[in-house]
Protein backbone atom coordinates (compact mmCIF):
# COMPACT_ATOMS: atom_id res chain seq x y z
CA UNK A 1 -134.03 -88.72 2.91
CA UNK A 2 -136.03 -91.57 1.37
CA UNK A 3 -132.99 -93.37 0.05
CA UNK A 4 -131.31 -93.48 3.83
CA UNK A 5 -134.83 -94.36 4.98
CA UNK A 6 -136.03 -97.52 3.12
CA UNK A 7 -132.88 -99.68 4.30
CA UNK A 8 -132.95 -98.41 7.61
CA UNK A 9 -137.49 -99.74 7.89
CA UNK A 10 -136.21 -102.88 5.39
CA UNK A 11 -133.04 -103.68 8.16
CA UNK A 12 -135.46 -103.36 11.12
CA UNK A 13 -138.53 -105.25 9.55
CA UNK A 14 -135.74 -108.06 8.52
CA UNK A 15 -134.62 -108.29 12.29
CA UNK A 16 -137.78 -108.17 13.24
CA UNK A 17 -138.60 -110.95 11.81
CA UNK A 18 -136.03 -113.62 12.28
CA UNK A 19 -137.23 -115.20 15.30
CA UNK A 20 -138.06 -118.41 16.44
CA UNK A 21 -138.70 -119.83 19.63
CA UNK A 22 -135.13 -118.23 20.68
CA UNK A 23 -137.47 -114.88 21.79
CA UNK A 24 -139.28 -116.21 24.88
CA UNK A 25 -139.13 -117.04 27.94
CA UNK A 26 -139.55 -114.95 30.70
CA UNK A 27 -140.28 -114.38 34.34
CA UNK A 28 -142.40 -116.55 36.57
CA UNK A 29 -143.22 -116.00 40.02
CA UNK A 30 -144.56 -118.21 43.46
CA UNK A 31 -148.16 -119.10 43.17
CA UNK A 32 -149.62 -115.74 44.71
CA UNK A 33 -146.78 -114.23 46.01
CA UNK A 34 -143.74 -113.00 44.47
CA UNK A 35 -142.53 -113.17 40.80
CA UNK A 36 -139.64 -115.54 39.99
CA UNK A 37 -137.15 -115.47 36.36
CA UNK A 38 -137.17 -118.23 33.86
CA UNK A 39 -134.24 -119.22 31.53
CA UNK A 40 -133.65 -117.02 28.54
CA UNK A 41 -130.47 -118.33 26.72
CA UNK A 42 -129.69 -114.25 25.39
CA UNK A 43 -130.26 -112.39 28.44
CA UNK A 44 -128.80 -111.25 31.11
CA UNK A 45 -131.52 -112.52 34.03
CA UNK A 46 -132.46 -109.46 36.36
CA UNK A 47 -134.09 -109.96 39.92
CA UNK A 48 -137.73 -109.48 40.01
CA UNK A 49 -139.04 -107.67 42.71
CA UNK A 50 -142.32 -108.96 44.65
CA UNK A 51 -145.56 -108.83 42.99
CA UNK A 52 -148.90 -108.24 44.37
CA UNK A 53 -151.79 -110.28 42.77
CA UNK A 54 -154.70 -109.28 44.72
CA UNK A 55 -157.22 -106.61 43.27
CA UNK A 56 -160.75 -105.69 42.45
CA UNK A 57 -161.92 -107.07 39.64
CA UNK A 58 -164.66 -106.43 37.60
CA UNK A 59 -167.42 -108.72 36.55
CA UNK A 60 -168.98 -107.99 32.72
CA UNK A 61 -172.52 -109.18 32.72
CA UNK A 62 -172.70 -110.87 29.58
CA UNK A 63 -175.69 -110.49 26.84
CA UNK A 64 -177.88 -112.36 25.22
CA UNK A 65 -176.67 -113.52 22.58
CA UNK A 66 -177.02 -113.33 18.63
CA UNK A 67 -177.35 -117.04 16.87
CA UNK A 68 -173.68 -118.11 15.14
CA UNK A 69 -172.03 -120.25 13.28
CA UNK A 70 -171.59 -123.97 15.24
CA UNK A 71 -167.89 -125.37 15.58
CA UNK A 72 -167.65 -128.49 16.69
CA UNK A 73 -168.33 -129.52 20.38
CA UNK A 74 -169.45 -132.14 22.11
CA UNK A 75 -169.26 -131.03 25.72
CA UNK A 76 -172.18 -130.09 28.27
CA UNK A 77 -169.68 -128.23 29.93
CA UNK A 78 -171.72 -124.61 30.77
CA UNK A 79 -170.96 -122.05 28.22
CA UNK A 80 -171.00 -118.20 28.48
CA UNK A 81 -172.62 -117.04 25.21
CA UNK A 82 -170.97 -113.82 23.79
CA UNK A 83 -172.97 -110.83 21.95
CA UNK A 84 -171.61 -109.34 18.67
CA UNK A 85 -172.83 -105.58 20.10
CA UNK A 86 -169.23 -104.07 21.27
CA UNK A 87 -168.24 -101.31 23.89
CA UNK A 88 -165.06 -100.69 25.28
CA UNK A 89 -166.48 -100.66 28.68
CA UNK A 90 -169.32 -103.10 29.13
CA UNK A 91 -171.81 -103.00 31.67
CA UNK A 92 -170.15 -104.68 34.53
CA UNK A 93 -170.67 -105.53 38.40
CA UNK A 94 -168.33 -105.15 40.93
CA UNK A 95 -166.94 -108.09 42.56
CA UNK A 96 -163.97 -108.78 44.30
CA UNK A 97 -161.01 -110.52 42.87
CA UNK A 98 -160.24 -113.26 45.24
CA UNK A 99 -157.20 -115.75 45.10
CA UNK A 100 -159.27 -118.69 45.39
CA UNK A 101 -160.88 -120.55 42.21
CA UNK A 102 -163.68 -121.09 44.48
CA UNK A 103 -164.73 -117.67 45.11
CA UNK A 104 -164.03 -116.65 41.48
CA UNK A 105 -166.94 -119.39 40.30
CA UNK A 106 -169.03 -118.26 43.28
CA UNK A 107 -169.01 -114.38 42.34
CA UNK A 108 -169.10 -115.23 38.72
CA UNK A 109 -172.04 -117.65 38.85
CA UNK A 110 -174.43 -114.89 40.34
CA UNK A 111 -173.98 -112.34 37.81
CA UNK A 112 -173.34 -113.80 33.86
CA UNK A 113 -175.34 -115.85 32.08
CA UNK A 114 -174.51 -119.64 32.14
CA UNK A 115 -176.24 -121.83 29.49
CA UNK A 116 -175.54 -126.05 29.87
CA UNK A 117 -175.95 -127.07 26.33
CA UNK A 118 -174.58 -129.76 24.27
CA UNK A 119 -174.14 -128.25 21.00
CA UNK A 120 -172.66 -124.56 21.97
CA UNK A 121 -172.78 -122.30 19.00
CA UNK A 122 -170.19 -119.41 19.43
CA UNK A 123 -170.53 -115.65 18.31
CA UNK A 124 -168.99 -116.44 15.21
CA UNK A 125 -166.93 -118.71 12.89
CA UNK A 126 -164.59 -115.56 11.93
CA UNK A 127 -162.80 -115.62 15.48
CA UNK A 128 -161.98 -119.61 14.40
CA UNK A 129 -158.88 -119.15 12.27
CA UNK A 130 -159.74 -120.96 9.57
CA UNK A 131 -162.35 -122.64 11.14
CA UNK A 132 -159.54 -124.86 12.59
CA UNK A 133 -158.99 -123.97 16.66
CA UNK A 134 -155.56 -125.52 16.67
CA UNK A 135 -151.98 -123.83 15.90
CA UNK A 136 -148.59 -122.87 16.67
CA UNK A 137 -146.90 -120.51 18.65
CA UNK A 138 -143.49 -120.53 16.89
CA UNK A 139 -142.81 -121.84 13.55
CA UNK A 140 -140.23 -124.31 13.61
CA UNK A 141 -142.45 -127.69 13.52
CA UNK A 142 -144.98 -125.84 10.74
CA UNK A 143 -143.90 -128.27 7.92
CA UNK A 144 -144.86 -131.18 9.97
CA UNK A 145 -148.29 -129.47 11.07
CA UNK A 146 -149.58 -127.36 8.59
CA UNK A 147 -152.11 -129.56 7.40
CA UNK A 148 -153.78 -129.91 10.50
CA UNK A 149 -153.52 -126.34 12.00
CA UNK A 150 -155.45 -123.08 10.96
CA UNK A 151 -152.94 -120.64 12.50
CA UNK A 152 -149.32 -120.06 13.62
CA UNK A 153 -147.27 -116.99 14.91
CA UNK A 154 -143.92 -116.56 15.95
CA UNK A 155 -144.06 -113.93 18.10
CA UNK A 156 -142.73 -110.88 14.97
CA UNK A 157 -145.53 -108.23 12.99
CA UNK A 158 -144.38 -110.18 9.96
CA UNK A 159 -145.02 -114.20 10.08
CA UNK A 160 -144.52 -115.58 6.89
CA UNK A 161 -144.40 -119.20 5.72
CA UNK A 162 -146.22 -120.80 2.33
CA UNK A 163 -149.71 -122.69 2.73
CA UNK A 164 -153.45 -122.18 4.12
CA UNK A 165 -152.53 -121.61 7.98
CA UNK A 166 -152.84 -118.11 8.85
CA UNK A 167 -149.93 -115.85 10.26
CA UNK A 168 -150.70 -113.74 13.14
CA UNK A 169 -149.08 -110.81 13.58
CA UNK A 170 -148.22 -109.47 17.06
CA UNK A 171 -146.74 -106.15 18.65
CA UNK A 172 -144.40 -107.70 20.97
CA UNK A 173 -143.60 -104.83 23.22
CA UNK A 174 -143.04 -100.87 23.36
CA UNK A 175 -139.54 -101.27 21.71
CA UNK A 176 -137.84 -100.77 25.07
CA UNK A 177 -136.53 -104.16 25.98
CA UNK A 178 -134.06 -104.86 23.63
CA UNK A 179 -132.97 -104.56 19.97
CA UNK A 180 -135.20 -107.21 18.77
CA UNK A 181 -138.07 -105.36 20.75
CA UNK A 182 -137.21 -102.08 19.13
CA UNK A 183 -136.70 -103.63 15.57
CA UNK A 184 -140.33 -105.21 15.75
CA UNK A 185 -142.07 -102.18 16.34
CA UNK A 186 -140.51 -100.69 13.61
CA UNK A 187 -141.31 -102.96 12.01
CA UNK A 188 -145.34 -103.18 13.23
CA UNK A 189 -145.43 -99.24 12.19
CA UNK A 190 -144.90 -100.02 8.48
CA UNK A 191 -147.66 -102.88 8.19
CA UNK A 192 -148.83 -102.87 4.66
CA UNK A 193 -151.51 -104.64 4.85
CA UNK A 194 -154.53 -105.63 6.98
CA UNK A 195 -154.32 -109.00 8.84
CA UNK A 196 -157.21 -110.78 9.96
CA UNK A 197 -156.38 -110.93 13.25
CA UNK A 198 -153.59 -109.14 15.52
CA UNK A 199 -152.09 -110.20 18.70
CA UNK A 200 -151.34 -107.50 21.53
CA UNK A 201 -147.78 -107.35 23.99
CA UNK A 202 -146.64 -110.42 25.24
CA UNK A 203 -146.75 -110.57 28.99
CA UNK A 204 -146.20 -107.28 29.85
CA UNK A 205 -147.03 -107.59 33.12
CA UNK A 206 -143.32 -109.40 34.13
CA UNK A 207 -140.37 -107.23 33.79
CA UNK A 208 -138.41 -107.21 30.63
CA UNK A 209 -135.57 -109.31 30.31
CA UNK A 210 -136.43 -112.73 30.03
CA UNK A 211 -138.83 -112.62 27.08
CA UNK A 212 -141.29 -110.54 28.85
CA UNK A 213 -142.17 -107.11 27.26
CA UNK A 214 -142.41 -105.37 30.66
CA UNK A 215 -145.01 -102.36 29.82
CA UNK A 216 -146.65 -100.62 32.27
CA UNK A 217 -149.96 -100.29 31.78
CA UNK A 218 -150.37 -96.23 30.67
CA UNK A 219 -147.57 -97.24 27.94
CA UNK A 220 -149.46 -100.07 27.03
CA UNK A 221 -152.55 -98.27 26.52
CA UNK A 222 -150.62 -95.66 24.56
CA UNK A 223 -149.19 -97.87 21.70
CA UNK A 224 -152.45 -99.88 21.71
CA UNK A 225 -154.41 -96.78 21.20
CA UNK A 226 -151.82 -95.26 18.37
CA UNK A 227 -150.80 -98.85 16.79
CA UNK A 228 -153.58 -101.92 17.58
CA UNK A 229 -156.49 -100.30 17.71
CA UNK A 230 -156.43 -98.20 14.06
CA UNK A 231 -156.71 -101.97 12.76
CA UNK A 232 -159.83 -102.57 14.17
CA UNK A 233 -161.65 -100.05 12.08
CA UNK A 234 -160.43 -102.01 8.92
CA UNK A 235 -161.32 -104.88 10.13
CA UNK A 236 -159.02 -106.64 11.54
CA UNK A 237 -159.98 -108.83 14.87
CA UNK A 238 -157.48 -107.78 18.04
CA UNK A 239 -156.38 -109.78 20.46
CA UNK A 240 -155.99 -109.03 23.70
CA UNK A 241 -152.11 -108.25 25.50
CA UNK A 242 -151.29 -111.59 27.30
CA UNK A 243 -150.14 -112.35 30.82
CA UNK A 244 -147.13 -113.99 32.25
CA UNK A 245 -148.91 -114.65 35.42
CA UNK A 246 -152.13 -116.11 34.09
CA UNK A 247 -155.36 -116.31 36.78
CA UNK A 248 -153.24 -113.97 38.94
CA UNK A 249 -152.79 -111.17 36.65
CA UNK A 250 -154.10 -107.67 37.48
CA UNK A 251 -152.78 -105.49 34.68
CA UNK A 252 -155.15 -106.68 31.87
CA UNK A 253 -157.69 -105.71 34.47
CA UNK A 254 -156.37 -102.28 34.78
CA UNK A 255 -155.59 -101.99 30.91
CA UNK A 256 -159.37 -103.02 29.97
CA UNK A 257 -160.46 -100.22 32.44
CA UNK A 258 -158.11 -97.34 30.51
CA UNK A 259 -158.82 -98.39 26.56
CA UNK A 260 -161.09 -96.77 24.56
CA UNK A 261 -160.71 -99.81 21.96
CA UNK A 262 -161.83 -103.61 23.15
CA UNK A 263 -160.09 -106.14 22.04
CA UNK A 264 -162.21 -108.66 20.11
CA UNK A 265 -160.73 -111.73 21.63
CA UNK A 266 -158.89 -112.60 25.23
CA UNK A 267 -155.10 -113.73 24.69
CA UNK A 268 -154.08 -115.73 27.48
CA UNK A 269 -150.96 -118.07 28.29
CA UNK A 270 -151.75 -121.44 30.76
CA UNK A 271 -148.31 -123.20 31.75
CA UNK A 272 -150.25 -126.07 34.09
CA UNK A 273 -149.97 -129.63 34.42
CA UNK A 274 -153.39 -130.65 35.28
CA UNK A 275 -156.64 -129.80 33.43
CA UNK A 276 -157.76 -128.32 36.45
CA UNK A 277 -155.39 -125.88 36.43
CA UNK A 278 -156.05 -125.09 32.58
CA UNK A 279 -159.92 -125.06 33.72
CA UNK A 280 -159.02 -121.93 36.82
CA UNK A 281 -156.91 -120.44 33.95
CA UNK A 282 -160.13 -120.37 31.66
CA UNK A 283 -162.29 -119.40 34.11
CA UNK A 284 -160.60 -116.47 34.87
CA UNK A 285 -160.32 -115.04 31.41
CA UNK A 286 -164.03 -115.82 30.83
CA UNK A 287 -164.57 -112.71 33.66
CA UNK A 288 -163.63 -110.30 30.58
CA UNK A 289 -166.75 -111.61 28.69
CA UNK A 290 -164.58 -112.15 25.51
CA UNK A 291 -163.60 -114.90 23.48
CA UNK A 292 -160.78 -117.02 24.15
CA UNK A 293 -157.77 -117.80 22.21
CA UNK A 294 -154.82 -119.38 24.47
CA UNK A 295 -151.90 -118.26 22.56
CA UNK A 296 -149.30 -120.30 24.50
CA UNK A 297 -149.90 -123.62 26.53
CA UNK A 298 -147.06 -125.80 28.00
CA UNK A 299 -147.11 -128.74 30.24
CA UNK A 300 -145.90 -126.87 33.44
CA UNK A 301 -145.66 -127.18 37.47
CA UNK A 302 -146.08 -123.59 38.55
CA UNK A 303 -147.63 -124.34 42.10
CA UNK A 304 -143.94 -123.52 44.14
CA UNK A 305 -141.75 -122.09 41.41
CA UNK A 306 -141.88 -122.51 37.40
CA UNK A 307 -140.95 -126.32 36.68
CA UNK A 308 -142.02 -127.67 32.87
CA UNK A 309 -142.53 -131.36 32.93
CA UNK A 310 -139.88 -133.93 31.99
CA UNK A 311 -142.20 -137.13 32.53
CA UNK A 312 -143.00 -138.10 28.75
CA UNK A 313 -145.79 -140.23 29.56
CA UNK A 314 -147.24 -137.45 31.53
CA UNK A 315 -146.52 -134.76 28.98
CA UNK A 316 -148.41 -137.29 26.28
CA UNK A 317 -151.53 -137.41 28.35
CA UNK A 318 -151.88 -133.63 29.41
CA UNK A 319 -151.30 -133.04 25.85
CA UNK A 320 -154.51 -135.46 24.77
CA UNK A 321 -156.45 -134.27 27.34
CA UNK A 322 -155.97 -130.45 26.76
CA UNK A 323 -156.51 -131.08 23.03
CA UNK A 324 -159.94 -132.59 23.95
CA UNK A 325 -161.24 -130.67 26.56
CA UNK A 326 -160.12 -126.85 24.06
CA UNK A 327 -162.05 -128.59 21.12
CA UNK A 328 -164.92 -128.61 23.54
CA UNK A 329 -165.33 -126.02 24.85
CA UNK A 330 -167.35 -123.33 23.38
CA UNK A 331 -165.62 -120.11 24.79
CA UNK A 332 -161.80 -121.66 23.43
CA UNK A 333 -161.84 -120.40 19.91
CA UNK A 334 -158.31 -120.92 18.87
CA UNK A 335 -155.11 -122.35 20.98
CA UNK A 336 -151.38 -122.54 20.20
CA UNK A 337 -148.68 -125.50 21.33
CA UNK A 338 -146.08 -123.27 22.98
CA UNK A 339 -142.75 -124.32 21.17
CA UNK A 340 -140.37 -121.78 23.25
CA UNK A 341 -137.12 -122.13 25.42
CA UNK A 342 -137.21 -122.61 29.02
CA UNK A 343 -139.56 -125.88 28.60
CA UNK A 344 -137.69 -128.07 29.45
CA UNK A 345 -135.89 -131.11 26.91
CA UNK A 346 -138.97 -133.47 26.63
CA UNK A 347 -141.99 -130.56 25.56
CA UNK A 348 -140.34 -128.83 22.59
CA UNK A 349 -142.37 -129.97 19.62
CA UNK A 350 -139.26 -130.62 17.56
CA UNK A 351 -135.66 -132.88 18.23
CA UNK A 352 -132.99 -133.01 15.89
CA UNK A 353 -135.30 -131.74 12.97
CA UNK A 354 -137.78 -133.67 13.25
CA UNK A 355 -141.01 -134.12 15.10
CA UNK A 356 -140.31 -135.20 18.97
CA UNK A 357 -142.45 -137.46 20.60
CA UNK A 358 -144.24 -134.94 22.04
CA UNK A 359 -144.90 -132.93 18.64
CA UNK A 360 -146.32 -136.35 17.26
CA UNK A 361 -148.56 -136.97 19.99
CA UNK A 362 -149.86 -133.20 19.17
CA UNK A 363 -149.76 -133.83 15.90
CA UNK A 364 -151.98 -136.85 16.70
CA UNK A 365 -153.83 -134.94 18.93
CA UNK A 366 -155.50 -132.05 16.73
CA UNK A 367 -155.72 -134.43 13.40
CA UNK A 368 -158.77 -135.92 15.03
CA UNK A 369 -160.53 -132.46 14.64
CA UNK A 370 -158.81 -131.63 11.50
């Protein structure tokens, strides 16, 4: 038994692992009303039925907090300040989850503390990879940016590239969705060892098919339970699952409700084109009362349907401001450069191996932090 059994975990951990950006991308849907597909160059695309996005949502009233280690900001933009005491279901207040940005400040404001200060300090320098915010989602363009990142992930359980950044490893999916799926949780369920941080399913919450892990949210609780959550009790910090449709999302609402393990820090994707867009995005997430690490973030119009930008000089300036305003603020601990397909020609951070314009202007971007 053991000699058909070690190729059959090596073969799946070695699938597993050979991805790049080639993984993602995935469905995307009208603003508030129905989900639409985006490209995936390996799949067949499937029709997406309507999705609803309205829900109650709860409010955690957030604590007062212990001192931390500062990171660098320079902002007076208000900061929610997070406790290091943990529950898996914190104290919260109802409130309704409206489709408005307006009424989502409004609620919010009455019930967590907001502090204006210009020197936030957060809960603690650990949740800063590195103590560097920026990184990577996929690894292609790592040569070029290694010096100036403190983490990278590529989407596998099993990262792996020389130097200081650290490799995040992730549980993609439930194994259902395809081959790849099913070879990386294999591959997750042999870990030997104990990363520092983990990353949950990617966007489970859009059907599988085009680089969505399509979960619902009782299996999504079960592998968390059984898989993630062991990890935390060794130490390792767990992100949360992240959603395809960003400020609109209700499963990660439902899925916070039906843990019994929190997640230390809230994964979230923001495919925008204006910073007030990524600011709705952030405010969102901040409702969960965690940290905030934005895993993916793409230059994207996704007011009518799902349409990356192609407009270089306006990719180069929502990169520099997006840079500027994550380094900032206090609740953004970490944030990755998404470098997958369906983005378009002019975002990808590499062309003809080398460093695009755009990957130079992020390159640019993040050395003046690091």
């Amino acid at each position: 038994m053991v000699s058909v059994r070690i190729p059959s975990i090596l073969c799946a951990i070695v699938l597993a692992g050979s991805v790049g950006a080639s993984h993602i991308k995935r469905h995307r849907f009208q603003t508030r009303s129905q989900c639409r597909d985006r490209p995936h160059p390996t799949a067949t695309e499937v029709a997406v039925a309507p999705c609803a996005v309205s829900s109650a949502h709860s409010v955690p009233s957030i604590p007062v907090p212990e001192s931390g280690t500062p990171h660098s900001s320079s902002s007076s933009t208000p900061h929610l300040v997070f406790s290091s005491s943990e529950s898996a279901h914190p104290t919260v207040t109802s409130s309704t989850h409206t489709a408005t940005t307006t009424a989502r400040v409004t609620s919010t404001a009455a019930l967590v503390q907001v502090v204006a200060t210009p020197s936030a300090k957060p809960l603690s320098s650990s949740l800063v990879p590195n103590n560097i915010k920026a990184g990577i989602a996929g690894g292609d363009a790592y040569p070029y940016m290694q010096d100036h990142i403190g983490w990278w992930y590529d989407w596998s359980p099993n990262p792996s590239k020389p130097g200081k950044p650290i490799a995040v490893p992730m549980l993609w999916g439930n194994g259902t969705a395809d081959k790849q799926d099913a070879a990386r949780l294999t591959a997750f369920e042999h870990l030997s060892t104990v990363p520092p941080f983990v990353l949950g399913f990617e966007e489970p919450d859009c059907p599988s098919g085009s680089g969505s892990a399509g979960m619902s949210v009782a299996d999504g609780v079960s592998k968390w339970e059984s898989l993630i959550a062991p990890l935390r009790a060794k130490g390792t910090k767990l992100g949360s699952p992240s959603m395809c449709k960003q400020a609109d999302e209700t499963w990660l609402a439902q899925f916070s409700d039906e843990i019994s393990t929190p997640w230390d820090f809230t994964a979230i994707h923001i495919n925008k084109n204006s910073l007030d867009g990524v600011k709705k995005d952030i405010e969102h997430y901040m409702t969960y009362g965690k940290p905030i690490w934005v895993t993916e973030f793409a230059c994207v119009d996704d007011y009518q349907k799902f349409e990356p930008c192609t407009d270089q000089d306006e990719i180069n300036g929502f990169i520099n401001v997006v840079v500027d305003y994550f380094q900032s603020n206090s609740n953004v601990y970490a944030y990755a450069y998404s470098n997958g397909l369906g983005l378009g020609d002019v975002w990808p951070l590499m062309k003809d191996n080398s460093l695009s314009e755009s990957g130079q202007t992020y390159l640019a971007a993040i050395s003046k932090y690091h």
